[in-house]
PDB file of N, CA and C in Angstrom:
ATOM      1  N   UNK A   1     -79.922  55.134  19.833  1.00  0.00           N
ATOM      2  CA  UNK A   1     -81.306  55.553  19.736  1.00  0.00           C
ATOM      3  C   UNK A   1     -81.731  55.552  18.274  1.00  0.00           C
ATOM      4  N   UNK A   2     -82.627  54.838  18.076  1.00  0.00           N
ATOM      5  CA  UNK A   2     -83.277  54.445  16.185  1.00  0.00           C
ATOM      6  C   UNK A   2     -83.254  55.972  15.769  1.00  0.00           C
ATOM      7  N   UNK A   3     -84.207  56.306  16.736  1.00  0.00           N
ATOM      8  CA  UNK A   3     -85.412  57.919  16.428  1.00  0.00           C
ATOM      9  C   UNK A   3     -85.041  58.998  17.296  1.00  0.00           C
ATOM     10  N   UNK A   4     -83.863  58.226  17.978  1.00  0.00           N
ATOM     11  CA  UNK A   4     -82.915  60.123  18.176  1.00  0.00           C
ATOM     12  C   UNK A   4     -83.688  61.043  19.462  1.00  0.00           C
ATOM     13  N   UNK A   5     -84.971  59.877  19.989  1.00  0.00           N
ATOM     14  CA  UNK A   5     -85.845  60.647  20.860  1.00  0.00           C
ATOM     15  C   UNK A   5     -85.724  60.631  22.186  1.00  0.00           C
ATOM     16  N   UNK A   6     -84.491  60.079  22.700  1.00  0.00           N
ATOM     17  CA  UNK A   6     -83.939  60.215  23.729  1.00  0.00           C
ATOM     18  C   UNK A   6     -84.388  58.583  24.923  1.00  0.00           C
ATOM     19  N   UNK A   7     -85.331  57.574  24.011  1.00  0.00           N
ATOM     20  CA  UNK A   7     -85.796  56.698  24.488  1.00  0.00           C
ATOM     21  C   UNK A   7     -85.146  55.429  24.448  1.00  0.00           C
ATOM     22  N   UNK A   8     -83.648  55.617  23.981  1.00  0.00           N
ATOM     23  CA  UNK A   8     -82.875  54.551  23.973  1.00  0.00           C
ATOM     24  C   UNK A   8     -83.603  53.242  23.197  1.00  0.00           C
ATOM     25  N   UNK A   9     -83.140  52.023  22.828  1.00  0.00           N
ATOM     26  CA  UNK A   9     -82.996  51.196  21.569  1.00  0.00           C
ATOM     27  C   UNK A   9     -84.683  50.362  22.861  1.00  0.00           C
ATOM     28  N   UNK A  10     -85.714  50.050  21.722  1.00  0.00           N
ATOM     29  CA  UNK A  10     -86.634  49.622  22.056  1.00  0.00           C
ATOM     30  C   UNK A  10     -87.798  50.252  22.752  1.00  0.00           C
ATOM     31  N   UNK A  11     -87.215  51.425  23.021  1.00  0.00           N
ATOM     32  CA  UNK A  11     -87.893  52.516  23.922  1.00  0.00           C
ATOM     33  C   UNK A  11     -87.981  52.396  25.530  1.00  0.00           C
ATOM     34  N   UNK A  12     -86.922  51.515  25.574  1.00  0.00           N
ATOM     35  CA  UNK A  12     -86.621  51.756  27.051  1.00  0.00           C
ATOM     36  C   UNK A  12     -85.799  52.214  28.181  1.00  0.00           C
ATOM     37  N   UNK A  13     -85.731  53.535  27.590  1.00  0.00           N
ATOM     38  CA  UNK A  13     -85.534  54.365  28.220  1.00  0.00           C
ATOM     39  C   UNK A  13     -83.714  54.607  27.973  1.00  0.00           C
ATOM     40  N   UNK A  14     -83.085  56.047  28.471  1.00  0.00           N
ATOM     41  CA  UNK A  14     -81.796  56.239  28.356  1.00  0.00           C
ATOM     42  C   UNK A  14     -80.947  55.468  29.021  1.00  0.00           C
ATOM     43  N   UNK A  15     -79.452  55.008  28.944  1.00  0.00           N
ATOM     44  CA  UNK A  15     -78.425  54.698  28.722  1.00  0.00           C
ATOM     45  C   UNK A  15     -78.500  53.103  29.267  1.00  0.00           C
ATOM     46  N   UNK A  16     -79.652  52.460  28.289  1.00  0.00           N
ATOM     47  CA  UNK A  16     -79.986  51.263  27.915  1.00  0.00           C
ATOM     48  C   UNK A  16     -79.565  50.574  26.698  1.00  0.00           C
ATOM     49  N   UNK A  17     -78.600  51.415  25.699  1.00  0.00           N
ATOM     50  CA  UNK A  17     -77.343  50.685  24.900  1.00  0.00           C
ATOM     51  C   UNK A  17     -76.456  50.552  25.264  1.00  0.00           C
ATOM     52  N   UNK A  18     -76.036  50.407  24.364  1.00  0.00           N
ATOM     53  CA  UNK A  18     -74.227  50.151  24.296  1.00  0.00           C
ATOM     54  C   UNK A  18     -72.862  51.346  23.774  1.00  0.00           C
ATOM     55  N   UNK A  19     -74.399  52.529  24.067  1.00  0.00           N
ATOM     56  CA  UNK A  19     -73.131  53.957  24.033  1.00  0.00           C
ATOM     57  C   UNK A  19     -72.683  54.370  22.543  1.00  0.00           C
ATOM     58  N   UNK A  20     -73.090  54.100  21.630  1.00  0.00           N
ATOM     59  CA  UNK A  20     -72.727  54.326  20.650  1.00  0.00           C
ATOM     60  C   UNK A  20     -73.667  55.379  19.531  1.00  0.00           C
ATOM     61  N   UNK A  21     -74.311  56.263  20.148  1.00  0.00           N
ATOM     62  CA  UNK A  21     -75.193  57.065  19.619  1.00  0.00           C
ATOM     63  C   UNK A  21     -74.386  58.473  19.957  1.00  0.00           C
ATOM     64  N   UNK A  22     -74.440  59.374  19.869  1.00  0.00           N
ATOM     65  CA  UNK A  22     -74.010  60.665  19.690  1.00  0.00           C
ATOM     66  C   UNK A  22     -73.894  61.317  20.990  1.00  0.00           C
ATOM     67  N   UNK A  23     -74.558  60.617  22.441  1.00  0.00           N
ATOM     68  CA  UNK A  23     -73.786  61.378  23.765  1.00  0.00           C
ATOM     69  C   UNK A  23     -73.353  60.027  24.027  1.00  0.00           C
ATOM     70  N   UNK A  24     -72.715  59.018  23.532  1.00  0.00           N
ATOM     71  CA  UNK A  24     -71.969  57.947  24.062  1.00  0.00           C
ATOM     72  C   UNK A  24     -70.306  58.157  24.011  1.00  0.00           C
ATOM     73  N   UNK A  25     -69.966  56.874  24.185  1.00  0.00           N
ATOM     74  CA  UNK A  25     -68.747  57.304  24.536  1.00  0.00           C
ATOM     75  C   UNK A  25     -67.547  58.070  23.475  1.00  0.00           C
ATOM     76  N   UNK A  26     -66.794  58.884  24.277  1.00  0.00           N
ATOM     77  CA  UNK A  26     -66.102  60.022  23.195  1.00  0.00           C
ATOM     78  C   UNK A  26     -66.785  61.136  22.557  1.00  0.00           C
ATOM     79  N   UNK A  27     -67.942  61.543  22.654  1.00  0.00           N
ATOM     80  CA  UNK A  27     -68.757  62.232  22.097  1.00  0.00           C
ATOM     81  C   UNK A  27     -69.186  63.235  22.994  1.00  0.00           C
ATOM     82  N   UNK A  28     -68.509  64.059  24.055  1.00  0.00           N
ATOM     83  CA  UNK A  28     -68.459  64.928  24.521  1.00  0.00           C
ATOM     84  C   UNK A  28     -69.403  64.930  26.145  1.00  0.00           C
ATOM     85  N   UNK A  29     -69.844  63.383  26.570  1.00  0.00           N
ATOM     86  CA  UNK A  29     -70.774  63.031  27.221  1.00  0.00           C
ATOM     87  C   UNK A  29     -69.821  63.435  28.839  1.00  0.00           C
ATOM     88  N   UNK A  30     -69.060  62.535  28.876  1.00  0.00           N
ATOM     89  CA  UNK A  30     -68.236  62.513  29.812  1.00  0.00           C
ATOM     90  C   UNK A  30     -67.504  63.003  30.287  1.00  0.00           C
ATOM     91  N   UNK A  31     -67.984  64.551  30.989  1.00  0.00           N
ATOM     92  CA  UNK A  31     -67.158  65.458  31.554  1.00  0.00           C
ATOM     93  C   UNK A  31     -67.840  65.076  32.862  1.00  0.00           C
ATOM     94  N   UNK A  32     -65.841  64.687  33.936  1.00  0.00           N
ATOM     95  CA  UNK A  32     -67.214  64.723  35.148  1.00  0.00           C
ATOM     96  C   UNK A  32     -65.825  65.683  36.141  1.00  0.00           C
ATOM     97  N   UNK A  33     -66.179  66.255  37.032  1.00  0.00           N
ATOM     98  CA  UNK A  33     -65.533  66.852  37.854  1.00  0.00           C
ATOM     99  C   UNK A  33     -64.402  66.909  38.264  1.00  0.00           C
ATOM    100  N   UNK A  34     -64.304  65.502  39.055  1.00  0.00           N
ATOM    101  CA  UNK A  34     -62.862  65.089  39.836  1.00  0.00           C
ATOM    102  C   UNK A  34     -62.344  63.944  39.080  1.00  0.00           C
ATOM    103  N   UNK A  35     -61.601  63.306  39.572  1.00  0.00           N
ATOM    104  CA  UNK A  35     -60.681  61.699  39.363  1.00  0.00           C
ATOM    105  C   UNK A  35     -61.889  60.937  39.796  1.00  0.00           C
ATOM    106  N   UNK A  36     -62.212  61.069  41.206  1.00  0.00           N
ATOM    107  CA  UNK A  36     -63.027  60.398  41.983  1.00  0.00           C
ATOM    108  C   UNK A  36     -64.100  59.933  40.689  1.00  0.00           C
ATOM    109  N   UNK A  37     -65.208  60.703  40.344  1.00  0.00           N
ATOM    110  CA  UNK A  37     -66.103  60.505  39.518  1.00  0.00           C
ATOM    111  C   UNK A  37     -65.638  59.896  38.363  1.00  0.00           C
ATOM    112  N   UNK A  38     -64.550  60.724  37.710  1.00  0.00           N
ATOM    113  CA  UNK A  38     -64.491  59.316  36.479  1.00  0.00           C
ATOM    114  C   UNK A  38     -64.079  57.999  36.882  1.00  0.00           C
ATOM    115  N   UNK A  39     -63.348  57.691  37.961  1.00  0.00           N
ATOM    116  CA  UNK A  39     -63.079  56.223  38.617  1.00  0.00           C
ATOM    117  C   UNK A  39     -64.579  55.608  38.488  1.00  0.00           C
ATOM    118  N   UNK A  40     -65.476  56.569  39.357  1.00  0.00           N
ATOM    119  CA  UNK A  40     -67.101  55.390  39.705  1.00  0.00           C
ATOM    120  C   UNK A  40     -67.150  55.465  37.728  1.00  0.00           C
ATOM    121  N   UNK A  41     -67.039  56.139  37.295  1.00  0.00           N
ATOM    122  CA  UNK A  41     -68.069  56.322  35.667  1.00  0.00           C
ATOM    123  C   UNK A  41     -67.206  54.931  35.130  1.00  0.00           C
ATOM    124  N   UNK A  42     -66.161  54.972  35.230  1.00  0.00           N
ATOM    125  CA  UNK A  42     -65.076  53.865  34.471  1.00  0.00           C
ATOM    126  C   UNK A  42     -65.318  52.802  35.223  1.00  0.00           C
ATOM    127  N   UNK A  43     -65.490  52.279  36.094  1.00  0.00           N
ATOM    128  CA  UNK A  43     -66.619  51.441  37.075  1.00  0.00           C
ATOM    129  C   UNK A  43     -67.489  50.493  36.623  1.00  0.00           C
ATOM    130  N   UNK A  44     -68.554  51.750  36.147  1.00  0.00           N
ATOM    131  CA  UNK A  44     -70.031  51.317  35.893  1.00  0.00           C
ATOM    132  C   UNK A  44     -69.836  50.976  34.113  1.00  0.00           C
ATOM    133  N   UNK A  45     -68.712  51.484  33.593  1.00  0.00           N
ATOM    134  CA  UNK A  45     -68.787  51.524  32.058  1.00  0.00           C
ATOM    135  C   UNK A  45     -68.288  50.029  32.039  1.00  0.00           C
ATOM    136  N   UNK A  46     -67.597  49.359  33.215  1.00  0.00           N
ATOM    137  CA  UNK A  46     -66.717  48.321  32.797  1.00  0.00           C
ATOM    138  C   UNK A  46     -67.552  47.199  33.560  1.00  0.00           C
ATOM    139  N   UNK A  47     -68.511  47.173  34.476  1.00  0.00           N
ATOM    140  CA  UNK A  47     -69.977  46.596  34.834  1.00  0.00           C
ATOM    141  C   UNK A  47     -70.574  46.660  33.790  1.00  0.00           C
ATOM    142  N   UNK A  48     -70.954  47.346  33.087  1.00  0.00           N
ATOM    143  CA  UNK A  48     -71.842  47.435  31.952  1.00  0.00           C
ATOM    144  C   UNK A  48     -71.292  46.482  30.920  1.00  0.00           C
ATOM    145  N   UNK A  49     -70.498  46.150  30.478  1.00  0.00           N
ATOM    146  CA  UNK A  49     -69.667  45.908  29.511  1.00  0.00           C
ATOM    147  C   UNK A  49     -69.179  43.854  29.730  1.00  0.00           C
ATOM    148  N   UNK A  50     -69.161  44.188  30.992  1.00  0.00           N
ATOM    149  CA  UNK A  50     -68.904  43.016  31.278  1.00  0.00           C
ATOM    150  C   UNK A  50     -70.141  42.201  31.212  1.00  0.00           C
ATOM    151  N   UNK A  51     -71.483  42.650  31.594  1.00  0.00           N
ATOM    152  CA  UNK A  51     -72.927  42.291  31.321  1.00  0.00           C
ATOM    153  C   UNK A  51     -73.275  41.994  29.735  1.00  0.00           C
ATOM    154  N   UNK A  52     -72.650  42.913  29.314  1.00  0.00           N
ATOM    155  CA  UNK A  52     -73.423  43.144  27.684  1.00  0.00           C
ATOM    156  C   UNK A  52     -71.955  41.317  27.417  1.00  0.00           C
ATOM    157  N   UNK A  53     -70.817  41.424  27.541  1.00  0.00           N
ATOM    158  CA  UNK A  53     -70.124  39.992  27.034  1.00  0.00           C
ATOM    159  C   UNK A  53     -70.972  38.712  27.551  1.00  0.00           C
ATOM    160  N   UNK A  54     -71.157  39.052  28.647  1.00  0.00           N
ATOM    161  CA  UNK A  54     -71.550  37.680  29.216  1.00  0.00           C
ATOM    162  C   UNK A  54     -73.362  37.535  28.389  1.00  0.00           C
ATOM    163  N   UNK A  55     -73.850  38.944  28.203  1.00  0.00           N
ATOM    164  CA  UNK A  55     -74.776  38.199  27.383  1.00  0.00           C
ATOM    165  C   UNK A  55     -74.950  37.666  25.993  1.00  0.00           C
ATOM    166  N   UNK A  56     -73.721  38.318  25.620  1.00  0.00           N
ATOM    167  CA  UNK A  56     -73.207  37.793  24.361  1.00  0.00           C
ATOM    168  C   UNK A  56     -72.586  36.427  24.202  1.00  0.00           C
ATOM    169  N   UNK A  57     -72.136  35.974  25.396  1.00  0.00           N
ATOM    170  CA  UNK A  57     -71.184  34.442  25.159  1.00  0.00           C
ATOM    171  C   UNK A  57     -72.811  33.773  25.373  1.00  0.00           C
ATOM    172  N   UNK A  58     -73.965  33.983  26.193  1.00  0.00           N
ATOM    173  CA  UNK A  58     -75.144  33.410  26.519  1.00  0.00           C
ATOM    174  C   UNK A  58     -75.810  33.094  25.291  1.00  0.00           C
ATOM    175  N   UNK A  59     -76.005  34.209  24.460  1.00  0.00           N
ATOM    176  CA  UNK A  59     -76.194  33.960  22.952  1.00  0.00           C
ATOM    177  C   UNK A  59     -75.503  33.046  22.160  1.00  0.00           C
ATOM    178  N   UNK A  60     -74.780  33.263  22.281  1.00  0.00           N
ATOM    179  CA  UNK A  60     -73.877  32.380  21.435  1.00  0.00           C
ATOM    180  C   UNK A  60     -73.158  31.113  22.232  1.00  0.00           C
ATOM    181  N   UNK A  61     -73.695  30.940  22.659  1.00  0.00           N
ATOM    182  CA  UNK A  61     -73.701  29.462  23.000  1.00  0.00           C
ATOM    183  C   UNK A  61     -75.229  28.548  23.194  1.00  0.00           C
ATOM    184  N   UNK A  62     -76.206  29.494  23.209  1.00  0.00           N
ATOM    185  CA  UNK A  62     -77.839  28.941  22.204  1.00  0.00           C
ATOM    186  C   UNK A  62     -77.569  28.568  21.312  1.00  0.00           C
ATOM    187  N   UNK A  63     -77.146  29.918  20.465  1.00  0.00           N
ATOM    188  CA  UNK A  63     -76.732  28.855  19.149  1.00  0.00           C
ATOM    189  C   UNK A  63     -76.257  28.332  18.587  1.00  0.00           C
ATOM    190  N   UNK A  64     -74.649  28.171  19.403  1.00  0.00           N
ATOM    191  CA  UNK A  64     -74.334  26.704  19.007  1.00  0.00           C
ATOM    192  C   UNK A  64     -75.151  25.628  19.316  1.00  0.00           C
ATOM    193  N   UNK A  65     -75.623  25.622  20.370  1.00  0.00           N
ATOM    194  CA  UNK A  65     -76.264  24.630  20.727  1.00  0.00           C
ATOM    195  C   UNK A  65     -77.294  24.331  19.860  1.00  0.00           C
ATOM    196  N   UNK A  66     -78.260  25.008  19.023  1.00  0.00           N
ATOM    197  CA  UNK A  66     -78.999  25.188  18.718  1.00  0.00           C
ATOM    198  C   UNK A  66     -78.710  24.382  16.975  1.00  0.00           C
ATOM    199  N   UNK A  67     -77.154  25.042  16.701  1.00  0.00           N
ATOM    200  CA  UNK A  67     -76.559  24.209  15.599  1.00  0.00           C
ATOM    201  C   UNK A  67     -76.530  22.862  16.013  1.00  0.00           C
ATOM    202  N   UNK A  68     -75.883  22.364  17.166  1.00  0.00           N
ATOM    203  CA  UNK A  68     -75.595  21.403  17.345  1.00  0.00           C
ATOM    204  C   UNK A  68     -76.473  20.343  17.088  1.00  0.00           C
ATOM    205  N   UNK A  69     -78.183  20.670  17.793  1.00  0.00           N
ATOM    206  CA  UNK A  69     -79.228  19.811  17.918  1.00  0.00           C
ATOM    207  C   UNK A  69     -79.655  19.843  16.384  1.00  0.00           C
ATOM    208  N   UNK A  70     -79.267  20.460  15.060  1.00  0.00           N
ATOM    209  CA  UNK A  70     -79.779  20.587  13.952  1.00  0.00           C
ATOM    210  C   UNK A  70     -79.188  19.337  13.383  1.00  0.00           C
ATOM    211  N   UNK A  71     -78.218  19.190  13.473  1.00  0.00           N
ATOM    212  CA  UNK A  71     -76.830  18.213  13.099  1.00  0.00           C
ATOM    213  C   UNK A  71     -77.761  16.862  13.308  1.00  0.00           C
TER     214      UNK A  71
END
């Protein structure tokens, strides 16, 4: 969060980063009840994660491409 205002990066809305602001991960966010619940949380953290790579290899393979057509 830039401005700390709870509106996550662009202002759209909470846990629309990548967890690395002050209730992200390790930062005291993730207390959850049972096993059960941290299984779904470790789940969705590793869905999430797998989204954020694949949009990262998507990027970066624009711009190679993008090098490529410069060439």
């Amino acid at each position: 969060m830039p401005r700390f205002d709870g509106t996550g990066p662009m202002g759209l809305g909470p846990r629309t980063g990548r967890g690395l602001g002050p209730c992200g991960r390790g930062y005291g966010y993730r207390r959850f009840a049972s096993p059960k619940n941290e299984a779904a949380a470790l789940e969705d953290e590793i869905h999430t994660l797998e989204e954020e790579l694949k949009a990262l290899k998507e990027e970066k393979a624009a711009l190679d491409k993008e090098l490529k057509d410069q060439k």
